[in-house]
Protein backbone atom coordinates (compact mmCIF):
# COMPACT_ATOMS: atom_id res chain seq x y z
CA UNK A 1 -29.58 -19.38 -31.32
CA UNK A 2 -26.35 -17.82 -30.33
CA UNK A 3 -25.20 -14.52 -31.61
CA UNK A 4 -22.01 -14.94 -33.96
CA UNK A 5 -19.29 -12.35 -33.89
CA UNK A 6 -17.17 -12.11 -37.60
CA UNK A 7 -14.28 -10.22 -38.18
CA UNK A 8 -13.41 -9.61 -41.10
CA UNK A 9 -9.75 -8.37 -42.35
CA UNK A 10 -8.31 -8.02 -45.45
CA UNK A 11 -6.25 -10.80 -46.99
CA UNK A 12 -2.44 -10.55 -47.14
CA UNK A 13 -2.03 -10.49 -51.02
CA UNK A 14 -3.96 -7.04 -51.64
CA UNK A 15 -0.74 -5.38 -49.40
CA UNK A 16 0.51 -6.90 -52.86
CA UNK A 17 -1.65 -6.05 -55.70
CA UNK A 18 -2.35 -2.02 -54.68
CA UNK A 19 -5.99 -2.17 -54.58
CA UNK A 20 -7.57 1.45 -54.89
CA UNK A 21 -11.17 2.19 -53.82
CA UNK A 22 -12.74 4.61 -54.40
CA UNK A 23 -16.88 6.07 -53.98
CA UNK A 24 -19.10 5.85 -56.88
CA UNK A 25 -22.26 7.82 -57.00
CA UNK A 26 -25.46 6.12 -59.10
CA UNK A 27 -28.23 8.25 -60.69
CA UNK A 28 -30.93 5.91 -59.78
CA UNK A 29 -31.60 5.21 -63.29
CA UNK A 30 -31.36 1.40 -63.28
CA UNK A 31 -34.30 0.56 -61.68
CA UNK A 32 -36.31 2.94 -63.49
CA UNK A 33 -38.61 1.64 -66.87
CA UNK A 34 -36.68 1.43 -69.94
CA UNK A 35 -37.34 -1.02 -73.11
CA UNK A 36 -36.05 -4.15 -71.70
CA UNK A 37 -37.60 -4.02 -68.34
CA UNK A 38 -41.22 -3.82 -69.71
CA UNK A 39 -44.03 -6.69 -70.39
CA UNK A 40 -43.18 -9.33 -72.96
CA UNK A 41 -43.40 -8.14 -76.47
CA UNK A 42 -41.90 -7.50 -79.93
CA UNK A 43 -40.64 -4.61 -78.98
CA UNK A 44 -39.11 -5.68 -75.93
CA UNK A 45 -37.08 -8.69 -78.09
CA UNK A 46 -35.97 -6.49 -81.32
CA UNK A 47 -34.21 -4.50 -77.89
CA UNK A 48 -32.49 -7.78 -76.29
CA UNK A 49 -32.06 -9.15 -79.90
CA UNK A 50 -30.19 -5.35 -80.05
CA UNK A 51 -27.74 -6.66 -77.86
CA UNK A 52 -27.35 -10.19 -79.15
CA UNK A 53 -29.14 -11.77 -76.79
CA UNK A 54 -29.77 -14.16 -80.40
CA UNK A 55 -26.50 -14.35 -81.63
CA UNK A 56 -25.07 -17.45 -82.84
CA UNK A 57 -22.07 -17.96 -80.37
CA UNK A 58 -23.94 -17.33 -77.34
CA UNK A 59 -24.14 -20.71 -77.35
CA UNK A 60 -21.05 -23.06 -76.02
CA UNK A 61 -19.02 -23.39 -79.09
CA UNK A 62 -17.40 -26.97 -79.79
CA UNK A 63 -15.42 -28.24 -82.84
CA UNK A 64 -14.68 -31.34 -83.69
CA UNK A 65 -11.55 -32.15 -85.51
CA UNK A 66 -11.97 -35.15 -87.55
């Protein structure tokens, strides 16, 4: 297998746009246990069910006109 070299530059267009970047600093916190990353439960639904993981119009909504 031969070794590949990639360059990689930044497109024309964001010369355009005036992209800023800028360093963001994470607390470590996601990984860490919290109600919706433990064993399946009630407790762990009423959470996602918190968020509306259940809610109606999650679904793909359609109407039909007649």
């Amino acid at each position: 297998m031969s070794a590949k070299l990639l360059i990689f530059a930044p497109a024309p267009l964001t010369k355009d746009v005036g992209l800023n970047y800028e360093t963001v600093v994470f607390n470590g916190s996601l990984l860490k246990e919290n109600v919706f990353r433990q064993d399946a439960g009630t407790e762990v639904d009423v959470a996602w069910a918190s968020l509306g993981v259940d809610c109606e119009y999650s679904q793909p909504y359609s109407r039909s006109y007649d």
